[in-house]
Protein backbone atom coordinates (compact mmCIF):
# COMPACT_ATOMS: atom_id res chain seq x y z
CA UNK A 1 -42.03 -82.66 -6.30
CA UNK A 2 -44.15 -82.52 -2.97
CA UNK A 3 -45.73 -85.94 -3.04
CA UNK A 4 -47.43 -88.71 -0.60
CA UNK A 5 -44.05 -90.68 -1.89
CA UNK A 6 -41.60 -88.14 -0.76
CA UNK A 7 -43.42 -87.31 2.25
CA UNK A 8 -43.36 -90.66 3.59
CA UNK A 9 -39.53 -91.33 2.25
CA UNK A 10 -38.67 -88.34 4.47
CA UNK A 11 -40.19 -89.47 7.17
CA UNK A 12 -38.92 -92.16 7.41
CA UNK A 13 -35.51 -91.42 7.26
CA UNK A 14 -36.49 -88.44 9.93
CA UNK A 15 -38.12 -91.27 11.98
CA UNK A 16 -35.13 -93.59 12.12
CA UNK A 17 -32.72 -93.54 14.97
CA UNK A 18 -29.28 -91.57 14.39
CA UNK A 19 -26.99 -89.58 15.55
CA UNK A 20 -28.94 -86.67 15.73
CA UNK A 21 -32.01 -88.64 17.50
CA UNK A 22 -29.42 -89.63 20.05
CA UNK A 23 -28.36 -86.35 20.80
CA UNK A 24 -31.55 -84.71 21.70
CA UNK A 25 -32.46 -87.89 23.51
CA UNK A 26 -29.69 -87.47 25.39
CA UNK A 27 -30.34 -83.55 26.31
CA UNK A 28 -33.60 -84.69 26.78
CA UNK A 29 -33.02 -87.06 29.33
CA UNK A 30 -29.95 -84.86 30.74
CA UNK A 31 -30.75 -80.93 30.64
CA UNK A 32 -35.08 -81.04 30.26
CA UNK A 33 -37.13 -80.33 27.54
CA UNK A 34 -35.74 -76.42 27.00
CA UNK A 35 -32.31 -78.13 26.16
CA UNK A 36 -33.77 -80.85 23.95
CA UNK A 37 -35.51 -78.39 21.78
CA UNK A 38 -32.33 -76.57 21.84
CA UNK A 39 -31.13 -80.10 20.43
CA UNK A 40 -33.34 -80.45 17.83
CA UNK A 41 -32.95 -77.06 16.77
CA UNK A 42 -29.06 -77.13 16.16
CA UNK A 43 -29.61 -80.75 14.96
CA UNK A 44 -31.67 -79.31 12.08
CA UNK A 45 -29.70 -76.50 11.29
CA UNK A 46 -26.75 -78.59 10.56
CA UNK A 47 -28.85 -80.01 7.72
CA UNK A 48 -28.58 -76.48 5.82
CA UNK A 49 -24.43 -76.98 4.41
CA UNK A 50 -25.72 -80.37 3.17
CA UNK A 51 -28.46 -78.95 1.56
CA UNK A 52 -26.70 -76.17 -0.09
CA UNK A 53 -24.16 -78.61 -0.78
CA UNK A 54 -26.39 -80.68 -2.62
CA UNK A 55 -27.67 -77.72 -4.32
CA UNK A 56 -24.86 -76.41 -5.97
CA UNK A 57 -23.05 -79.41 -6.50
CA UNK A 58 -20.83 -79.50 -3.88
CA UNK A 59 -21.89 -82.97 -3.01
CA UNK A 60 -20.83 -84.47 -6.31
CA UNK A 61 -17.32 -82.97 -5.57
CA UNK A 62 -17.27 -84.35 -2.14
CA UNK A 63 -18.01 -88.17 -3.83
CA UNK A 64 -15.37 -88.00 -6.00
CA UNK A 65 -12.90 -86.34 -3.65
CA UNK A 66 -11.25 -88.86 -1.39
CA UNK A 67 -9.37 -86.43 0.82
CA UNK A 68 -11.56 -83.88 1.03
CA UNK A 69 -14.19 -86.61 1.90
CA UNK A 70 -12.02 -88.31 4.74
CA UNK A 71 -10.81 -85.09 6.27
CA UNK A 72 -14.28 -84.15 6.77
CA UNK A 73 -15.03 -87.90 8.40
CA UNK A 74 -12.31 -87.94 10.63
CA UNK A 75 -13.37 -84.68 12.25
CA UNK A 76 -16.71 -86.35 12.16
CA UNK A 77 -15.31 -89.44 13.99
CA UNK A 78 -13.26 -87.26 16.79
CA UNK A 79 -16.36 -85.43 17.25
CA UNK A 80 -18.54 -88.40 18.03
CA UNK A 81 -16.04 -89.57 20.15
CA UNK A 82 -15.66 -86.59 22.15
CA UNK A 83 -19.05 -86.88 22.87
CA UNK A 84 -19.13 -90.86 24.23
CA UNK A 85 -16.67 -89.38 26.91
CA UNK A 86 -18.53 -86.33 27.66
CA UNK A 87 -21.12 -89.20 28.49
CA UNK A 88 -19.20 -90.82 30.82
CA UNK A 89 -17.74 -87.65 32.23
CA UNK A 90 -19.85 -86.13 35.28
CA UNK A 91 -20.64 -82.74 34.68
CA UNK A 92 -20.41 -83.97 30.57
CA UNK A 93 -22.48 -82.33 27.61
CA UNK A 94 -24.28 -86.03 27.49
CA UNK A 95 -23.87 -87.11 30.97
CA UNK A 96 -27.56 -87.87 32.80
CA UNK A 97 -27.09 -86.74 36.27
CA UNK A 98 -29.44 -85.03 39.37
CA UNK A 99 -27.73 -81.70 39.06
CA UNK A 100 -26.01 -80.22 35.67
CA UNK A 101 -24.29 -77.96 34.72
CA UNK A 102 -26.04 -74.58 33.20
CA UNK A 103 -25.37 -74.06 29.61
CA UNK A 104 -27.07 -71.69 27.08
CA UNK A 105 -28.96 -72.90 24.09
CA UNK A 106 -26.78 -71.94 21.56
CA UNK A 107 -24.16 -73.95 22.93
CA UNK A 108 -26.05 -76.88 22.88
CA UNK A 109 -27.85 -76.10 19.46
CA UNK A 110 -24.01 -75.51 17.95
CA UNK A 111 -23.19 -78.94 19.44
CA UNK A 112 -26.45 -80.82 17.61
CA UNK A 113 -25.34 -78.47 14.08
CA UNK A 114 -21.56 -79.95 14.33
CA UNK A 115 -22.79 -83.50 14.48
CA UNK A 116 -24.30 -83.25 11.22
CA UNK A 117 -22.03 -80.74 9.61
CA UNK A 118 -19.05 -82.87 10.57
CA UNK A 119 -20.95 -86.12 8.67
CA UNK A 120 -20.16 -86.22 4.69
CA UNK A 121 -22.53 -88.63 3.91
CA UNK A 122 -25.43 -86.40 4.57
CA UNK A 123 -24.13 -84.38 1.18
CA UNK A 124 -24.53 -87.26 -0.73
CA UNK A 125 -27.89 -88.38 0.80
CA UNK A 126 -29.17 -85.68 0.17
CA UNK A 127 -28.34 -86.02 -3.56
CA UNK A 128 -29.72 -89.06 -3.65
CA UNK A 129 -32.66 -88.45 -1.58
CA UNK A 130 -34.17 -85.02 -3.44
CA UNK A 131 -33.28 -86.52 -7.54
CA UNK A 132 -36.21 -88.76 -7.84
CA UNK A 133 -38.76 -86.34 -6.83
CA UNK A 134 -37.51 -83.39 -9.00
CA UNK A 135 -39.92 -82.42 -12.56
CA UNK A 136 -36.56 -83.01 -14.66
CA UNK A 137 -36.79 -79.00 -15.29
CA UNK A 138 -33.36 -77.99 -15.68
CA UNK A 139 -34.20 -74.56 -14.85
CA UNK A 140 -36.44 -75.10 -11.22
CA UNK A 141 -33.87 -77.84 -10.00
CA UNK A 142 -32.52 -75.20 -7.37
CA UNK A 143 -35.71 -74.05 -6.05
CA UNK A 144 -37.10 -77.87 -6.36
CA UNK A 145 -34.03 -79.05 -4.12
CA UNK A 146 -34.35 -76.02 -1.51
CA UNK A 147 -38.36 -76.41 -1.19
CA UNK A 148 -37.68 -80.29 -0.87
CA UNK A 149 -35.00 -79.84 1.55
CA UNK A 150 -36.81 -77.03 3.85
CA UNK A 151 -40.18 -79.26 4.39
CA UNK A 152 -37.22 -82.30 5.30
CA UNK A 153 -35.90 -80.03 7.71
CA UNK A 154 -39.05 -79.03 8.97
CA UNK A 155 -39.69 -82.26 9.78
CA UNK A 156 -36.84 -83.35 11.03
CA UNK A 157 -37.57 -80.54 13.69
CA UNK A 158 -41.01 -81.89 14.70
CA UNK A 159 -39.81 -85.38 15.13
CA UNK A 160 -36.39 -84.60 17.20
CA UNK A 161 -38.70 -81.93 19.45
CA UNK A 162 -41.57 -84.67 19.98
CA UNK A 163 -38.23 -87.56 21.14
CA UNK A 164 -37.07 -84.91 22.99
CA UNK A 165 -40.04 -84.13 25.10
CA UNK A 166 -40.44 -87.60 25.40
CA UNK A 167 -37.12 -88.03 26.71
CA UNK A 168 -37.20 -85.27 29.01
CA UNK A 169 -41.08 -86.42 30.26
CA UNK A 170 -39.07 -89.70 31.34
CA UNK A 171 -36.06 -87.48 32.84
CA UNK A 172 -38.12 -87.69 36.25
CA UNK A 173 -38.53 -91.80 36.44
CA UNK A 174 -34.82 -92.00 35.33
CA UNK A 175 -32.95 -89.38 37.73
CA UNK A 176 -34.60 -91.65 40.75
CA UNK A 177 -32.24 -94.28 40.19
CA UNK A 178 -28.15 -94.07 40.25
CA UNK A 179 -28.34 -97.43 38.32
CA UNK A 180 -30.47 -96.62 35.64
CA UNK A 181 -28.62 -92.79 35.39
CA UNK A 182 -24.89 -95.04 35.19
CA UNK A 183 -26.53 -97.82 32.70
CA UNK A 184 -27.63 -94.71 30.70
CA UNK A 185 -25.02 -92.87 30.48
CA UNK A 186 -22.49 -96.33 29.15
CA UNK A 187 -25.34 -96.74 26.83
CA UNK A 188 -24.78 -93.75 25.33
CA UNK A 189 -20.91 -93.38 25.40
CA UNK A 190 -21.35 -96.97 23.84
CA UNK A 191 -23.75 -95.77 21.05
CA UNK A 192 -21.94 -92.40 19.94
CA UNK A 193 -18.31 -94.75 19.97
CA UNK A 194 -20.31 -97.26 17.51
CA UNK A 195 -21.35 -94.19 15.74
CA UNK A 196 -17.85 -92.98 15.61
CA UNK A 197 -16.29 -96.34 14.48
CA UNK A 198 -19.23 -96.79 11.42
CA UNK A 199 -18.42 -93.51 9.96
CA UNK A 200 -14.84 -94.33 10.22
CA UNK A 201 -15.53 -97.33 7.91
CA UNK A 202 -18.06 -95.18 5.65
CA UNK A 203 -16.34 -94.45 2.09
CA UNK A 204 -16.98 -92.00 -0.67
């Protein structure tokens, strides 16, 4: 259950630079620190399918399920890779620029959910993850699984908020120089395509 072991497991796979990190890094750095708790937000709530997934079994399915597995990565893959362009694009959802373009929270906290709804290895981590800490009680594995998975999520809020404010504290230094705003902005259209080519290669 709820121990030092799992606590530090969970943080550091919360800690560790991924898509989701990247995201709210980038809002941070592009939109302020309203949009990259916006980020963070959406980024966590796209934990929740994965979770329930995991919960009722649905992962398991997903593992031994080829198609259903790829169609979900391949949506996955177009997703990441519609968001290196909107990098490079001025005006973008990613692009780091003086002026931006307004855009309400929930669009930017749907954004963050789709990255990690549209990743099927996040069922299966989650699996993975949660089964060595669970009592071996049969009968509290769903409760186990959802108490594990909401202090995960909790979490994985508090970390993506603080590298969002972080991000968006360094906003100022960065929007003083058109080289540093262009070199950013590659970066990340470079980073999200990686992204995008790894989970092509990912397998069930």
């Amino acid at each position: 259950m709820i121990t030092p072991q799992f606590l530090l497991t969970a943080f550091v796979v919360v800690i560790a630079p991924g898509t989701g990190v990247l995201y709210t890094l980038a809002l941070g750095l592009g939109r302020g620190r309203s949009a990259a708790i916006w980020a963070a937000l959406g980024c966590t709530i796209g934990i929740v399918p994965h979770l329930f997934a995991a919960t009722l079994g649905l992962a398991a399915v997903l593992h031994t399920s080829a198609l259903l597995f790829n169609v979900v990565k391949f949506l996955g893959v177009a997703y990441l890779l519609y968001l290196a362009y909107s990098a490079l694009r001025s005006g973008g959802a990613l692009n780091v620029e003086p002026t931006t373009t307004d855009e309400s929270g929930s669009t930017i906290a749907k954004r963050g959910a789709l990255i990690n709804i549209l990743n099927p290895k996040l069922s299966i981590f989650f699996l993975s993850l949660m089964t060595p800490f669970l009592s071996g009680n049969p009968a509290a594995v769903t409760q186990e699984i959802l108490l594990l998975g909401g202090i995960f999520m909790a979490m994985t809020f508090a970390v993506f908020v603080l590298y969002g404010l972080f991000a968006a504290t360094a906003r100022t230094y960065i929007l003083g120089s058109a080289r540093i705003m262009a070199w950013m902005n590659r970066s990340f259209a470079a980073i999200f395509a990686l992204l995008a080519g790894r989970l092509a290669l990912e397998r069930a």
